[in-house]
Protein backbone atom coordinates (compact mmCIF):
# COMPACT_ATOMS: atom_id res chain seq x y z
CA UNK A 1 98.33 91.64 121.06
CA UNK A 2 94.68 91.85 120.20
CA UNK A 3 93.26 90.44 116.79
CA UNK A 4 93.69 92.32 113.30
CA UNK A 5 89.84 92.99 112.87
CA UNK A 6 90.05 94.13 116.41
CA UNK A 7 93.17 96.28 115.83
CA UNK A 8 92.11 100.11 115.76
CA UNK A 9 96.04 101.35 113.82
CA UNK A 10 94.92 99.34 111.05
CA UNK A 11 92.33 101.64 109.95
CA UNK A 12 95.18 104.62 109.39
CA UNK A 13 97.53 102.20 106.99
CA UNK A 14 96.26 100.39 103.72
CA UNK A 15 95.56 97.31 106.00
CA UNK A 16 91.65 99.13 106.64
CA UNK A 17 90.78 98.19 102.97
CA UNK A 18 91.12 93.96 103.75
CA UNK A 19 87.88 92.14 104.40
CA UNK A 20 86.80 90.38 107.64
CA UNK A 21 88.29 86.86 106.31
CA UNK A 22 91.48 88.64 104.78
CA UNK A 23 92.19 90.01 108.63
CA UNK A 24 91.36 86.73 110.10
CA UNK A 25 94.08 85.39 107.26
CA UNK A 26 96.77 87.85 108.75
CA UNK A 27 96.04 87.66 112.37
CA UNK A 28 97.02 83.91 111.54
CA UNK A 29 100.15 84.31 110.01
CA UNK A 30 101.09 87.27 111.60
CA UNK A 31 104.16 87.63 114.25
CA UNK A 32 104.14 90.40 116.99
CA UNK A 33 107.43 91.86 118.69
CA UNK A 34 107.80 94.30 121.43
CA UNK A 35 110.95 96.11 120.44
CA UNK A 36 113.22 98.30 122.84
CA UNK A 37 113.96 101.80 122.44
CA UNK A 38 117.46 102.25 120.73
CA UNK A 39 116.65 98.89 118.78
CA UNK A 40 116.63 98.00 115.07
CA UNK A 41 113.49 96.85 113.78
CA UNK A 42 115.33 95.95 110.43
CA UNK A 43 118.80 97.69 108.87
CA UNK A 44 119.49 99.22 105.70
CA UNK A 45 120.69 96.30 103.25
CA UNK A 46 118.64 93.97 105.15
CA UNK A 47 115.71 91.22 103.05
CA UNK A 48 112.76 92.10 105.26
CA UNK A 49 110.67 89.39 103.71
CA UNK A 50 107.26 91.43 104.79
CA UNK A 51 105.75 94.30 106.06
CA UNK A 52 105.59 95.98 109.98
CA UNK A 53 101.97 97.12 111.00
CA UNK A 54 103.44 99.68 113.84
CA UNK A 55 101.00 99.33 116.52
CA UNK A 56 102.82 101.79 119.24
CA UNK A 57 105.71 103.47 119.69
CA UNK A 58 107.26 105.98 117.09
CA UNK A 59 110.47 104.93 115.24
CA UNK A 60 112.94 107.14 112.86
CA UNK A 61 113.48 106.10 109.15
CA UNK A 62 117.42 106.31 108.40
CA UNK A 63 120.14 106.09 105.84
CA UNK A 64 124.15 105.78 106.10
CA UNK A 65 125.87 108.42 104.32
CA UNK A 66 129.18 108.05 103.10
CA UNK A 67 130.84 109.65 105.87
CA UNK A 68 129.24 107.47 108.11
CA UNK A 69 126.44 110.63 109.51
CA UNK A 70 122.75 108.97 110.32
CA UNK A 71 120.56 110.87 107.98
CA UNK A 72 117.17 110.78 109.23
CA UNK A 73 114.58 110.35 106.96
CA UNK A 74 111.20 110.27 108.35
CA UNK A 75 110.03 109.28 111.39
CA UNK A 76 107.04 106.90 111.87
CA UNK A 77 104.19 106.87 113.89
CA UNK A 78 101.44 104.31 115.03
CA UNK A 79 99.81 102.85 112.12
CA UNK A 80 101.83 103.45 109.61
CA UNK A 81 103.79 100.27 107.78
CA UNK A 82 106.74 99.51 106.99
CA UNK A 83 108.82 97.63 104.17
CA UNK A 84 106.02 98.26 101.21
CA UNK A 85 108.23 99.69 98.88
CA UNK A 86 110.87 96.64 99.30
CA UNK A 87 108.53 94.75 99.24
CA UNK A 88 106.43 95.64 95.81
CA UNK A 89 110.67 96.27 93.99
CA UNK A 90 111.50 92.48 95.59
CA UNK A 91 114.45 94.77 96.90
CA UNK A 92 116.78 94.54 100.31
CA UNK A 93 115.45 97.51 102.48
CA UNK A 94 117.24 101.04 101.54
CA UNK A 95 116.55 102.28 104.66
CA UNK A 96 116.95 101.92 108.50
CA UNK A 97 114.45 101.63 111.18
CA UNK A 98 115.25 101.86 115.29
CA UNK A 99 112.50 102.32 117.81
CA UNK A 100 112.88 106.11 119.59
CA UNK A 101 110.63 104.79 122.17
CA UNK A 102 109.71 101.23 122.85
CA UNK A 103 107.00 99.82 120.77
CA UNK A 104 104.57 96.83 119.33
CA UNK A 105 105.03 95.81 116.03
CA UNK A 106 103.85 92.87 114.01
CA UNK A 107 105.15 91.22 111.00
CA UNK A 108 103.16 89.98 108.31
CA UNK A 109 104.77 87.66 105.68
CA UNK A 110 105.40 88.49 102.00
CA UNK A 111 103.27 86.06 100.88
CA UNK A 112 100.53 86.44 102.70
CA UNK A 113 100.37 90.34 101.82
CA UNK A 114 101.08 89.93 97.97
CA UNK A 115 97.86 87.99 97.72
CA UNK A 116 96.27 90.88 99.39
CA UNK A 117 97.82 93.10 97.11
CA UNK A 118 96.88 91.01 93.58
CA UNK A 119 93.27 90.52 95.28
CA UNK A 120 91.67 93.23 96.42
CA UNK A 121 92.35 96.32 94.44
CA UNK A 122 91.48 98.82 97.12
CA UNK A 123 94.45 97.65 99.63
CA UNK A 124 96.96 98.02 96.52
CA UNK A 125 95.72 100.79 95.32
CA UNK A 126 95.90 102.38 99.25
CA UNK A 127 99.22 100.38 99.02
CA UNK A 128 100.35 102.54 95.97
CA UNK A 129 98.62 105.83 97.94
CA UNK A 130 100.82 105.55 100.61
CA UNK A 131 103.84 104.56 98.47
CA UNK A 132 103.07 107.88 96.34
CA UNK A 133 102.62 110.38 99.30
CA UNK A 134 106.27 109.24 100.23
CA UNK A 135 107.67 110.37 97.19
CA UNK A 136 106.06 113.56 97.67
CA UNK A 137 107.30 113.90 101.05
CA UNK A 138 111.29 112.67 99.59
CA UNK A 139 110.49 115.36 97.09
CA UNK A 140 109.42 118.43 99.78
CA UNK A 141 112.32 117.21 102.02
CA UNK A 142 114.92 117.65 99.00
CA UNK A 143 113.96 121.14 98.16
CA UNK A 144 113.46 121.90 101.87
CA UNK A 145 117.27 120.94 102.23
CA UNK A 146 118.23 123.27 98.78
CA UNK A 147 116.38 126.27 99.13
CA UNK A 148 116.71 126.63 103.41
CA UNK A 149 119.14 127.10 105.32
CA UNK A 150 119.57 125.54 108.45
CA UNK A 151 117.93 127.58 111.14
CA UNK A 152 115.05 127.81 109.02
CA UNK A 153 114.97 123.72 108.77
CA UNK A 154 115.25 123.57 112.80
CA UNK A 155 112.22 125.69 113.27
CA UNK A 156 110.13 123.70 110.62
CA UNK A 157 111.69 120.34 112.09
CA UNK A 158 110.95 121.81 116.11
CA UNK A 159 106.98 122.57 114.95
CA UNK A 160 106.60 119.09 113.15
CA UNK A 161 107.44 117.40 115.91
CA UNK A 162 105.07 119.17 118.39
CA UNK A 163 102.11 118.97 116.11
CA UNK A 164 102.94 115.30 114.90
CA UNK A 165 103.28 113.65 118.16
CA UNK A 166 102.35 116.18 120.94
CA UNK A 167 103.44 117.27 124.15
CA UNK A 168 104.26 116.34 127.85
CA UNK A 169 102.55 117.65 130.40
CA UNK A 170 105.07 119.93 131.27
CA UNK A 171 104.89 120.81 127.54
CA UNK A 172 108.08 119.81 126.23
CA UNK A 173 107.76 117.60 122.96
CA UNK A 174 107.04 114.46 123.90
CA UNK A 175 109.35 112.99 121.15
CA UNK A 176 112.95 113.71 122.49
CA UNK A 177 115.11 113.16 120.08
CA UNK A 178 119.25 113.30 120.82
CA UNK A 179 121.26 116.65 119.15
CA UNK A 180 122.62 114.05 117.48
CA UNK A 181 119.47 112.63 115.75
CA UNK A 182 117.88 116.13 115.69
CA UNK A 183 120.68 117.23 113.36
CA UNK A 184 120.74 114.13 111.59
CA UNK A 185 116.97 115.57 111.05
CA UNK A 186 117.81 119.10 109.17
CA UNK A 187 121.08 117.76 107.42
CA UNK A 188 124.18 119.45 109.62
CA UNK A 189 126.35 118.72 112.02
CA UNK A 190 125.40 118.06 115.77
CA UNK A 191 127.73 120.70 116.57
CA UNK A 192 125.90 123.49 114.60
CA UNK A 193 122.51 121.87 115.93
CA UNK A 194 123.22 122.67 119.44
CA UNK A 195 124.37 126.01 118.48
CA UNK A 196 121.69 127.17 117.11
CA UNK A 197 118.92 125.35 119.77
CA UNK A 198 121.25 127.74 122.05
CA UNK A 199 120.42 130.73 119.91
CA UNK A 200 116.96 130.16 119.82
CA UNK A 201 116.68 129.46 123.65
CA UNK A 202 118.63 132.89 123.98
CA UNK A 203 116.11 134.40 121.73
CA UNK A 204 112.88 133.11 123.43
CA UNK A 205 111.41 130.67 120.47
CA UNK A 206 112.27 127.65 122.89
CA UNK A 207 113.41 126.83 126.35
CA UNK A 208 116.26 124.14 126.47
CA UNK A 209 115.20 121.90 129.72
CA UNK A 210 118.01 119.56 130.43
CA UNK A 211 117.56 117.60 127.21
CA UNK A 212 114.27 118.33 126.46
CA UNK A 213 112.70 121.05 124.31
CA UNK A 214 109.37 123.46 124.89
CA UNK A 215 108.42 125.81 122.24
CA UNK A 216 107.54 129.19 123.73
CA UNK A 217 106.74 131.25 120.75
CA UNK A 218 105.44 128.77 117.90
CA UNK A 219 104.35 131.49 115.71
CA UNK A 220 107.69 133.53 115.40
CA UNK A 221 109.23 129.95 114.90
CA UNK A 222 106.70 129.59 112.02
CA UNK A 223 107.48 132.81 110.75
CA UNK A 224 111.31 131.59 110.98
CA UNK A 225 110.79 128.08 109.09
């Protein structure tokens, strides 16, 4: 793994607002992992003790429900940290995060980032930025769940993933999530996820390629979501 003031991720988290001898600081104390696809990075209930600068690889944000369904949350791409918000509340982690594809992440220590955050005002207040512009997202995602109805979540869900992390070149999304995690995505149940993905195939918004997806007609799915 190359050195924090070398690292180009950090400049899309609140890590770009440390100074040269505040990076040298981390890349000291600082832990890198290379975790597996299908593999927890930390569980929900779980003291995470720090924060995870994700420096490749894309990972899903989850939480149990009572009936034991994976409700995904968010997913996260490179750059992006992890564990702020338990961090700042001193809480165990309230959600789940598992690698969809294998990636580098490193771990920087509690300490070590708390006198970051009561030092240099810029990487807490980017700290509370990002912290904020979850919220809003937790807020979107609750009325998208109220006010839509499923098909309409699947389209909006099918075009966030293209334009968040791309395509193949055979231009399938290159994120290829399971029906399972896909409904645990829009809120239902895998059964009516694959149902509709079959209706929409029929329809000729998307073509169903083994288990991979291509979106044929993007705008008509926009006009759906």
């Amino acid at each position: 793994m190359s050195k924090c003031e070398q690292c180009i991720v950090r400049q899309f988290s609140s890590l770009k607002a440390l100074g040269k001898d505040e990076l040298l600081r981390m890349a000291e104390c600082k832990t890198s992992y290379t975790i597996k696809k299908g593999e927890p990075i930390f569980e929900e209930g779980e003291v995470t003790n720090g924060i995870y600068c994700i420096k490749d690889g894309v990972c899903k944000l989850s939480k149990l429900s009572d009936n034991g369904k994976d409700q995904i949350v968010k997913l996260v791409k490179p750059g992006e940290l992890l564990g702020q918000r338990s961090m700042i509340s001193d809480e165990p982690a309230n959600l789940s995060a598992v690698a969809l594809e294998d990636m580098e992440v490193c771990f920087i220590p509690r300490t070590e980032v708390m006198q970051f955050f009561t030092q240099n005002n810029q990487f807490s207040m980017n700290v509370m930025r990002t912290i904020c512009d979850d919220l809003k997202g937790a807020d979107d995602h609750m009325v998208n769940m109220a006010q839509k109805n499923v098909r309409q979540r699947l389209a909006e869900t099918l075009i966030y993933l293209e334009e968040t992390f791309g395509k193949n070149e055979d231009d399938t999304l290159r994120i290829q999530l399971s029906r399972e995690e896909l409904a645990g995505m829009i809120g239902t149940a895998t059964e009516s996820c694959i149902r509709l993905l079959s209706e929409l195939n029929k329809s000729g918004y998307i073509e169903l390629i083994g288990k991979k997806i291509k979106l044929l007609d993007k705008n008509k799915l926009k006009r759906l979501s």
